[in-house]
N, C-alpha and C. Protein backbone atom coordinates (compact mmCIF):
# COMPACT_ATOMS: atom_id res chain seq x y z
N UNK A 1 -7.59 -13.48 -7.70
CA UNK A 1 -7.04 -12.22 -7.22
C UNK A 1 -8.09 -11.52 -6.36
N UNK A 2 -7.48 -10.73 -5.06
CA UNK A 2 -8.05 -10.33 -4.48
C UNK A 2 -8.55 -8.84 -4.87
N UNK A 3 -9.85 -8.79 -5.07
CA UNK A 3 -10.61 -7.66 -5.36
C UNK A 3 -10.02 -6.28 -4.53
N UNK A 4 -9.93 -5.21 -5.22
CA UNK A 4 -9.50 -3.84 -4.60
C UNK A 4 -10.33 -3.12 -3.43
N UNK A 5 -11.17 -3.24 -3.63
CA UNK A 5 -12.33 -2.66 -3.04
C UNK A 5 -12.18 -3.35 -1.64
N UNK A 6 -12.07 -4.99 -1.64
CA UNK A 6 -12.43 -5.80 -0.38
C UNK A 6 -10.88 -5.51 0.50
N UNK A 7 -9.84 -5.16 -0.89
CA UNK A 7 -8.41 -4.91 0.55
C UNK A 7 -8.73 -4.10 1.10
N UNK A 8 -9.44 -2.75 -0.10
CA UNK A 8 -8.93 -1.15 0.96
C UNK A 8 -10.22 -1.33 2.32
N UNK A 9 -11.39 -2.27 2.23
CA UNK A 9 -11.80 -2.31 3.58
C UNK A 9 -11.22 -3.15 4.37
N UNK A 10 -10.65 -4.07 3.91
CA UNK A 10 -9.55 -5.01 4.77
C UNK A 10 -8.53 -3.58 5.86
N UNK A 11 -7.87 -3.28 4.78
CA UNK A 11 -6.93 -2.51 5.49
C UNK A 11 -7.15 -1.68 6.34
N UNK A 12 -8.86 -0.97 6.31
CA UNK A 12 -8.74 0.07 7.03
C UNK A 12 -9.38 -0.32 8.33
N UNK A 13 -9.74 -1.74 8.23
CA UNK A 13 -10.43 -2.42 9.39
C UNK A 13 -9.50 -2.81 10.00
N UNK A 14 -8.02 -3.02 9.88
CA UNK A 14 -6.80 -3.59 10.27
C UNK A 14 -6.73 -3.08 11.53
N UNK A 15 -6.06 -3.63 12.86
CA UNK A 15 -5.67 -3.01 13.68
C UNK A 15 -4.00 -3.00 14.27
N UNK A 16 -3.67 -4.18 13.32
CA UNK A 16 -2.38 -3.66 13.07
C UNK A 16 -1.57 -5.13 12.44
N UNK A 17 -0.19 -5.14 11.97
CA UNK A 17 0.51 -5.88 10.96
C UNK A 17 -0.58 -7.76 10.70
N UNK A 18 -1.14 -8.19 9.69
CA UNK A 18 -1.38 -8.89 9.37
C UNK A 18 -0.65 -9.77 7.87
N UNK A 19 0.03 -11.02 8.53
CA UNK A 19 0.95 -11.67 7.66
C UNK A 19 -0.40 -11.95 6.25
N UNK A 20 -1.73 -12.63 6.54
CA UNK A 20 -2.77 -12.88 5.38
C UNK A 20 -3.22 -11.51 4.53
N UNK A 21 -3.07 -10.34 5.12
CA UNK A 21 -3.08 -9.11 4.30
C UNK A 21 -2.15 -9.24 3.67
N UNK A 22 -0.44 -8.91 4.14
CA UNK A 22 0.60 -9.12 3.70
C UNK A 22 0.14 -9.69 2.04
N UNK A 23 -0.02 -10.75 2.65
CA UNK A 23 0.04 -11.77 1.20
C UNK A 23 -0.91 -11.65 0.23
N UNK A 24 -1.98 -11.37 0.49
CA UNK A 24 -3.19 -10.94 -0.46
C UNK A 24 -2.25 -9.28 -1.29
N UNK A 25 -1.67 -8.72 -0.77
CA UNK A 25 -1.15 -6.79 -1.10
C UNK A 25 -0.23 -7.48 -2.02
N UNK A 26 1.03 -8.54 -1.56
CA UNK A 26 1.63 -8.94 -2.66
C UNK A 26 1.04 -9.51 -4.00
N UNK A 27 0.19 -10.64 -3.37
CA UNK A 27 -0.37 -11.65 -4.58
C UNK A 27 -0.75 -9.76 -6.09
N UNK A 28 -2.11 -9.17 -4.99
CA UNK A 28 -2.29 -7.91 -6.09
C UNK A 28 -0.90 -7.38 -6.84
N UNK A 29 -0.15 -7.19 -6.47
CA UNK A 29 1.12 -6.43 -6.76
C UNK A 29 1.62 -7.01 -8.11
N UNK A 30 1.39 -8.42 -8.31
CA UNK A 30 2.12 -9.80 -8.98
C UNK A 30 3.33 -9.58 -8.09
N UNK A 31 3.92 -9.08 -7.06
CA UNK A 31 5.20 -10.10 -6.54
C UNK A 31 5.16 -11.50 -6.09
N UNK A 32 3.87 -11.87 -5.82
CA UNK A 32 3.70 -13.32 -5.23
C UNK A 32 2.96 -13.20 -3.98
N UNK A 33 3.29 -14.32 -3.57
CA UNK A 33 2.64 -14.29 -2.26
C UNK A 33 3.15 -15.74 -1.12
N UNK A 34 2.91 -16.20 0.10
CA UNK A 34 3.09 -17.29 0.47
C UNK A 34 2.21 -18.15 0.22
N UNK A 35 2.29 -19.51 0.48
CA UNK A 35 1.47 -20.50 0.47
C UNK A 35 1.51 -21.03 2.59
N UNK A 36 0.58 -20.52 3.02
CA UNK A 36 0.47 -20.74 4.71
C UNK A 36 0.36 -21.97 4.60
N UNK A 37 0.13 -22.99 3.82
CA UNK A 37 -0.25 -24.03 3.75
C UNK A 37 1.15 -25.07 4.37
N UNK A 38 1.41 -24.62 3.84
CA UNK A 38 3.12 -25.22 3.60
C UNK A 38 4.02 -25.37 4.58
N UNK A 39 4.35 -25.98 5.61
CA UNK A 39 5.38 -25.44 6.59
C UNK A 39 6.61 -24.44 6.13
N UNK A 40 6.95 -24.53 5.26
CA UNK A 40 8.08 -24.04 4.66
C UNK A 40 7.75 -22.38 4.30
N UNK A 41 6.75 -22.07 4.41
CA UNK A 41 6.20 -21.20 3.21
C UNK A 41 6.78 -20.38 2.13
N UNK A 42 6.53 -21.76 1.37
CA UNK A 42 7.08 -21.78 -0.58
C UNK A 42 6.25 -20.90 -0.69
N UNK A 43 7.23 -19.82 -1.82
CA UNK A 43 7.34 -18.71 -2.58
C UNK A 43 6.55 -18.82 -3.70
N UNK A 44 5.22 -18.65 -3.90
CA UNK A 44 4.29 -18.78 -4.93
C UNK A 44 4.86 -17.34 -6.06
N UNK A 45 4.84 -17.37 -7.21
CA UNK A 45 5.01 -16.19 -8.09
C UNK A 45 5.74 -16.34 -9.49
N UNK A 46 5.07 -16.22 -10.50
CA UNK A 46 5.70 -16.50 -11.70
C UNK A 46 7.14 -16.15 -11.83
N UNK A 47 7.65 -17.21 -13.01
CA UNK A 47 9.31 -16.18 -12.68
C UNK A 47 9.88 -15.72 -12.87
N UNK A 48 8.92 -14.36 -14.16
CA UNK A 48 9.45 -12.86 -14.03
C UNK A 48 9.32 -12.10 -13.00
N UNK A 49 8.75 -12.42 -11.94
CA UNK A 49 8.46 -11.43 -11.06
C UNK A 49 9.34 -12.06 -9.54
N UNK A 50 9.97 -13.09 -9.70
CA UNK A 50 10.48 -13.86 -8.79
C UNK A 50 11.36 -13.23 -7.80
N UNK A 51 11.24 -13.36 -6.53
CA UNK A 51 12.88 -12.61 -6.12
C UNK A 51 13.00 -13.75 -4.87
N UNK A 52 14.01 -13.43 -4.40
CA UNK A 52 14.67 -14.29 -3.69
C UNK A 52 14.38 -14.02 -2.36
N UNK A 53 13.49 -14.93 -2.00
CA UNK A 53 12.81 -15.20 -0.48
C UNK A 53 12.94 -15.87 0.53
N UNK A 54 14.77 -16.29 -0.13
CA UNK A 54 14.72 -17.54 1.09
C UNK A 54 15.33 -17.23 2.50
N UNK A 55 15.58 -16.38 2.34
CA UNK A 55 15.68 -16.02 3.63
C UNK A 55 14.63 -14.73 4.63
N UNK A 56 14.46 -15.51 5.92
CA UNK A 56 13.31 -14.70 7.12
C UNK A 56 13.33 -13.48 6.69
N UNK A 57 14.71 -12.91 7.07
CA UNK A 57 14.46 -11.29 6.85
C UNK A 57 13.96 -10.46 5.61
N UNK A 58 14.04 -11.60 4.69
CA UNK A 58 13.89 -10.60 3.17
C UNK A 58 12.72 -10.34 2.69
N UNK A 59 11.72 -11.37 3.49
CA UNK A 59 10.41 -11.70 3.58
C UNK A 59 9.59 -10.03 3.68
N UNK A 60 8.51 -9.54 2.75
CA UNK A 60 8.11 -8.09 2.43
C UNK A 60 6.92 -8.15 4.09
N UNK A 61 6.88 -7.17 4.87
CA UNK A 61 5.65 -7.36 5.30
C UNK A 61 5.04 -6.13 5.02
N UNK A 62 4.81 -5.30 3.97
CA UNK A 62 3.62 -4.11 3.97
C UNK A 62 2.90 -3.43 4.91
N UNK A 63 1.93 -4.79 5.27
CA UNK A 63 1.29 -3.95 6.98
C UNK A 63 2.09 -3.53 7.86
N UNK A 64 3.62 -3.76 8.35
CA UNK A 64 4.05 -3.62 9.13
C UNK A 64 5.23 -2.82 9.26
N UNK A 65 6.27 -2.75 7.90
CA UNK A 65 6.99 -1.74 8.07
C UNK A 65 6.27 -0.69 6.93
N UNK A 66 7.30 0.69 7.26
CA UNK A 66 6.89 1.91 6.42
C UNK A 66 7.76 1.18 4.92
N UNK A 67 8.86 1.30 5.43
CA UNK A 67 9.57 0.74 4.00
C UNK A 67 8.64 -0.12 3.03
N UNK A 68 7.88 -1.74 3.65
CA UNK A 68 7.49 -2.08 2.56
C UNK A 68 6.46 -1.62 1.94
N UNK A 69 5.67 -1.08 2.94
CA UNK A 69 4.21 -0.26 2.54
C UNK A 69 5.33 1.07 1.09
N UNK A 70 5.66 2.21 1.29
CA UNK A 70 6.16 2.31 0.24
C UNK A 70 6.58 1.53 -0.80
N UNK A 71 7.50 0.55 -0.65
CA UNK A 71 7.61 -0.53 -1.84
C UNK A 71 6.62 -0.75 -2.52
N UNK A 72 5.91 -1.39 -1.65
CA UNK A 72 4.64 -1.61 -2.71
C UNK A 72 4.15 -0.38 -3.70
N UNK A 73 3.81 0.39 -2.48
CA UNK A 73 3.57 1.78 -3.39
C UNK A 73 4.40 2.19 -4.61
N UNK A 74 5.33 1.90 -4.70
CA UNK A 74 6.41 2.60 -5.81
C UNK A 74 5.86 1.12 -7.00
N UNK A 75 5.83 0.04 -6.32
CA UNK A 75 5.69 -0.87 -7.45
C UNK A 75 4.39 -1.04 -8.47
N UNK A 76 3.52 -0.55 -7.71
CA UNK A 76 1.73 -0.63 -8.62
C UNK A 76 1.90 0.57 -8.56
N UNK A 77 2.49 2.23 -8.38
CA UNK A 77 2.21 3.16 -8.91
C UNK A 77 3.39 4.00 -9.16
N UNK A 78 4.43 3.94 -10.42
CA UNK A 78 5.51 4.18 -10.28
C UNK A 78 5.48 5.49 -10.50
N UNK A 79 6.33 6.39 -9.99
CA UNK A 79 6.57 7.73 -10.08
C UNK A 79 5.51 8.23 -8.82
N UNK A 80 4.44 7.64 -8.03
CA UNK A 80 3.37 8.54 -7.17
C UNK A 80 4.40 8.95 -6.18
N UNK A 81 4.26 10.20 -5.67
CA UNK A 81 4.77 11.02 -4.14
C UNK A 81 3.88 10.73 -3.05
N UNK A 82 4.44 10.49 -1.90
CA UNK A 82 3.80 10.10 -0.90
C UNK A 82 3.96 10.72 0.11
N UNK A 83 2.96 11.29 0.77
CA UNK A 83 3.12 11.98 2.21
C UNK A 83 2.25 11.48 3.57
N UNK A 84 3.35 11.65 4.50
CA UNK A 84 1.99 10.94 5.50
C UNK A 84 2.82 11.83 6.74
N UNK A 85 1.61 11.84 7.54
CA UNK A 85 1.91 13.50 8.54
C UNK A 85 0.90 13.10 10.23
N UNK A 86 1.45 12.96 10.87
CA UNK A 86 0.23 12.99 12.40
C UNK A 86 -0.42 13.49 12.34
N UNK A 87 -1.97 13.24 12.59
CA UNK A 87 -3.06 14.18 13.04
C UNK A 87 -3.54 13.95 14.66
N UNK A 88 -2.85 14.66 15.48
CA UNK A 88 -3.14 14.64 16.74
C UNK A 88 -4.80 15.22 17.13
N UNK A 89 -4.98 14.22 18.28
CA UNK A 89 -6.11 14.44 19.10
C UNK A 89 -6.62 15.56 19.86
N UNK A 90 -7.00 15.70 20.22
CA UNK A 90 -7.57 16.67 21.77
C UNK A 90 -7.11 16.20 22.95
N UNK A 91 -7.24 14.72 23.43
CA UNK A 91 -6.67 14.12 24.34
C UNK A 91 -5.07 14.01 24.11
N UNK A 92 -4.75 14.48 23.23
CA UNK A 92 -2.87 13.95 23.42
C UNK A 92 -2.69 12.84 23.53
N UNK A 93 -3.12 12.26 23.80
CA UNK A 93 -3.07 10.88 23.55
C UNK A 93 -2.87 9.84 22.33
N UNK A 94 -4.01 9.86 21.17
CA UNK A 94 -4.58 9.45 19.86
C UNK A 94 -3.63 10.37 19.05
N UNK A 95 -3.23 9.54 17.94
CA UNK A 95 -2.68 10.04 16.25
C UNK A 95 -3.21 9.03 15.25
N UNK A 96 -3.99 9.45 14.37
CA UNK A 96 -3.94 9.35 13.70
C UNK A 96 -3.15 9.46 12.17
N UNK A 97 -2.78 8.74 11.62
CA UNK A 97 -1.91 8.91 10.40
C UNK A 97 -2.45 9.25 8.99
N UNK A 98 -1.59 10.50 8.36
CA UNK A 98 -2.76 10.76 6.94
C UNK A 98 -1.85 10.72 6.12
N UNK A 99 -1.93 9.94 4.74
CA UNK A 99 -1.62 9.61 4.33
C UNK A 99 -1.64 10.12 2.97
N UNK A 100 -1.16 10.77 2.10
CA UNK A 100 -1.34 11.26 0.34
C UNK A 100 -0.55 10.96 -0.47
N UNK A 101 -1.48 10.18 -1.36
CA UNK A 101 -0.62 9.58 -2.86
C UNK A 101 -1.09 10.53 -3.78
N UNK A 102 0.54 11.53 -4.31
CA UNK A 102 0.02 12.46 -5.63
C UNK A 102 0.50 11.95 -6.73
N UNK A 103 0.15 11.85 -8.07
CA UNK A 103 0.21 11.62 -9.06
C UNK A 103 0.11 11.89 -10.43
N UNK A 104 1.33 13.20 -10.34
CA UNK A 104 1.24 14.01 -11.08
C UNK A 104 0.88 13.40 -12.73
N UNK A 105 0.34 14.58 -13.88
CA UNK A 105 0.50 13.93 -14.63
C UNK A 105 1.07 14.98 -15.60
N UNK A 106 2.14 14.83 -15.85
CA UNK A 106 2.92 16.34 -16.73
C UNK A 106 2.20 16.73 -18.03
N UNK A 107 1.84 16.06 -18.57
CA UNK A 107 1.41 16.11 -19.63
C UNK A 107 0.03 17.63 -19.35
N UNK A 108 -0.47 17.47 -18.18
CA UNK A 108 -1.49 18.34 -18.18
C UNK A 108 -1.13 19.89 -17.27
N UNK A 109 0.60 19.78 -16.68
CA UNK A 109 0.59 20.99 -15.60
C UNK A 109 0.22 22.13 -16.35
N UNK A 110 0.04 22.65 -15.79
CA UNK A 110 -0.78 24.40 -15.46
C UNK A 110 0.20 24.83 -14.25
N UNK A 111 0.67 25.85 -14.57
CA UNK A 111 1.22 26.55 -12.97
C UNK A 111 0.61 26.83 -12.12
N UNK A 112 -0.99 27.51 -11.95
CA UNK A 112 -1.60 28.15 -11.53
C UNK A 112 -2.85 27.56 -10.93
N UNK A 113 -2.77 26.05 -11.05
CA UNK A 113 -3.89 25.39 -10.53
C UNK A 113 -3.20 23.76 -10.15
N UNK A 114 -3.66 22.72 -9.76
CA UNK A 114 -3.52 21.60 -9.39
C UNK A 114 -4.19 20.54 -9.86
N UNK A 115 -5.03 21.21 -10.89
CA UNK A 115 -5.37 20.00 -11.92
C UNK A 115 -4.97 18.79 -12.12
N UNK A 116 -3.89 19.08 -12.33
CA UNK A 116 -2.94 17.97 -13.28
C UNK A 116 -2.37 17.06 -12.23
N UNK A 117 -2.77 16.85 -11.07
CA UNK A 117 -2.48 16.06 -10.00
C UNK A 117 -3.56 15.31 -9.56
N UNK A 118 -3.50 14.00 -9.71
CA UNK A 118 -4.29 12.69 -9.02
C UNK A 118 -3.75 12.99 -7.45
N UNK A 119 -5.06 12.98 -6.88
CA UNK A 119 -4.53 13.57 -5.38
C UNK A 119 -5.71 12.47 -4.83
N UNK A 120 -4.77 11.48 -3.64
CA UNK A 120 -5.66 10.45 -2.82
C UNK A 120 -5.18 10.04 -1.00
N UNK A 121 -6.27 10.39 -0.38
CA UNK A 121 -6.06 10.21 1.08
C UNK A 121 -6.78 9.45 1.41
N UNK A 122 -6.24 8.63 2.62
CA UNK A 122 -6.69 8.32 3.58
C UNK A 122 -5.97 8.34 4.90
N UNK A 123 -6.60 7.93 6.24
CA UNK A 123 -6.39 7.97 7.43
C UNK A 123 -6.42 6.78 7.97
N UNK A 124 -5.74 6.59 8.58
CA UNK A 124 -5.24 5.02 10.03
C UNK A 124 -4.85 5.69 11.24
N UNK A 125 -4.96 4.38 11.96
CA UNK A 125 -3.76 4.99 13.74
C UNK A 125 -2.80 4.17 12.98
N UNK A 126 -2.41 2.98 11.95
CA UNK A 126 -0.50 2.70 11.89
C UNK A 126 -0.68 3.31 10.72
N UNK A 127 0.78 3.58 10.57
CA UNK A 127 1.30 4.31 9.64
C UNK A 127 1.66 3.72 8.48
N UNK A 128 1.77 2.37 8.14
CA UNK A 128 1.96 1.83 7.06
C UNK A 128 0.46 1.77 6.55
N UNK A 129 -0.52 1.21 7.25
CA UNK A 129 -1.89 1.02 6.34
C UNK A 129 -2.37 2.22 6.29
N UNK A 130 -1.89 3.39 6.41
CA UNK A 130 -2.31 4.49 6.02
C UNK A 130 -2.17 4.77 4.58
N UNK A 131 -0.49 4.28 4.32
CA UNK A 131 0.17 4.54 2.98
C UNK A 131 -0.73 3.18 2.36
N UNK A 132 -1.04 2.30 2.89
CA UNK A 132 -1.67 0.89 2.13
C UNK A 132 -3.13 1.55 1.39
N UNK A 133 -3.71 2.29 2.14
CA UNK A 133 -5.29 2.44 2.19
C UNK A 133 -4.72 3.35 0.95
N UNK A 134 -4.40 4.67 1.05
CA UNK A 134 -3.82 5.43 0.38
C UNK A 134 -3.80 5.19 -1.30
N UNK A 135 -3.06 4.27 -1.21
CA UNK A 135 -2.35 3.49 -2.36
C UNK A 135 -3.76 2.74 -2.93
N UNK A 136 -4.37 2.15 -2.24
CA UNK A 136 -5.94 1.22 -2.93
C UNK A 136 -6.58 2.17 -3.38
N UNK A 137 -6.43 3.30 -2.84
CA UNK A 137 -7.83 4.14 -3.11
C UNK A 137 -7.02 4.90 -4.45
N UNK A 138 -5.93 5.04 -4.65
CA UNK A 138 -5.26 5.35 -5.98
C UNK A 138 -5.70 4.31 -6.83
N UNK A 139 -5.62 3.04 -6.36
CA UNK A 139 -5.48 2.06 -7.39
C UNK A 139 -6.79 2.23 -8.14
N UNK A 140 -7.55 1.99 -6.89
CA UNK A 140 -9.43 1.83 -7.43
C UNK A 140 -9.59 3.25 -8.54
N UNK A 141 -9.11 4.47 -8.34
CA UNK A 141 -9.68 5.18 -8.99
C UNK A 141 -8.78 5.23 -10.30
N UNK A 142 -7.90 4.75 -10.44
CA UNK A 142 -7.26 4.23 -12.16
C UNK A 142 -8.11 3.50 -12.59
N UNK A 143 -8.93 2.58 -11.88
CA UNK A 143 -9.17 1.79 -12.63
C UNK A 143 -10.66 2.19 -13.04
N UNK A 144 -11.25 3.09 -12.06
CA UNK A 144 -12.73 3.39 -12.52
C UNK A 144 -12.90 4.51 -14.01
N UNK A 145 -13.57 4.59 -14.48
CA UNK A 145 -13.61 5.27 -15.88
C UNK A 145 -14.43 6.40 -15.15
């Protein structure tokens, strides 16, 4: 399994949709992943987690649409809210994309403060590895003590 740390610099080094990211974001996920090896590319993934891949279109790409980049997101962090908003340039030109995974945790609200919210950003120019980066940097900090 691909280490957390090495995607979220994968991703943010990305310059845009990569099918070998793709598959490394799934493999993490446990949905699976491809085998490039393969002409065919057979559907690697145990088979509780199996879904039906045989056809082109159904195929997840994360890096590339918003939809799967959320998917994923909803699947390794269920219940997180996600926001992602333009941050325009000076030149008019450049946007950057920002990206926030909140994660509330009820158990701790307070009205009067924001405590009780796991709050994680990051920034891209695409808009899916914004929500990707986003989402790692949630992941990594569940997992750090």
């Amino acid at each position: 399994m691909t280490d957390l740390n090495e995607l979220l610099e994968r991703v943010k080094a990305a310059t845009g949709p990569d099918r070998e990211l793709d598959a490394d974001l799934l493999e993490m996920a446990s949905i699976g992943y491809y085998d490039y090896t393969r002409s065919n590319y057979e559907y690697q993934a145990d088979d509780a987690n199996r879904l039906d891949l045989t056809k082109e279109w159904w195929h997840p790409f994360p890096t590339r649409t918003i939809d799967a980049a959320l998917a994923l997101t909803e699947r390794v962090l269920p219940g997180a809210q996600v926001g992602l908003d333009p941050i325009f340039f000076v030149d008019d030109k450049s946007v950057k994309w920002h990206a926030v995974i909140c994660i509330p945790n009820w158990g701790a609200w307070v009205p009067v403060s924001n405590s009780w919210i796991d709050r994680h950003e990051e920034r891209h120019t695409q808009r899916p590895m914004a929500i990707l980066a986003a989402t790692l940097s949630a992941l990594i900090a569940k997992e750090t003590p």
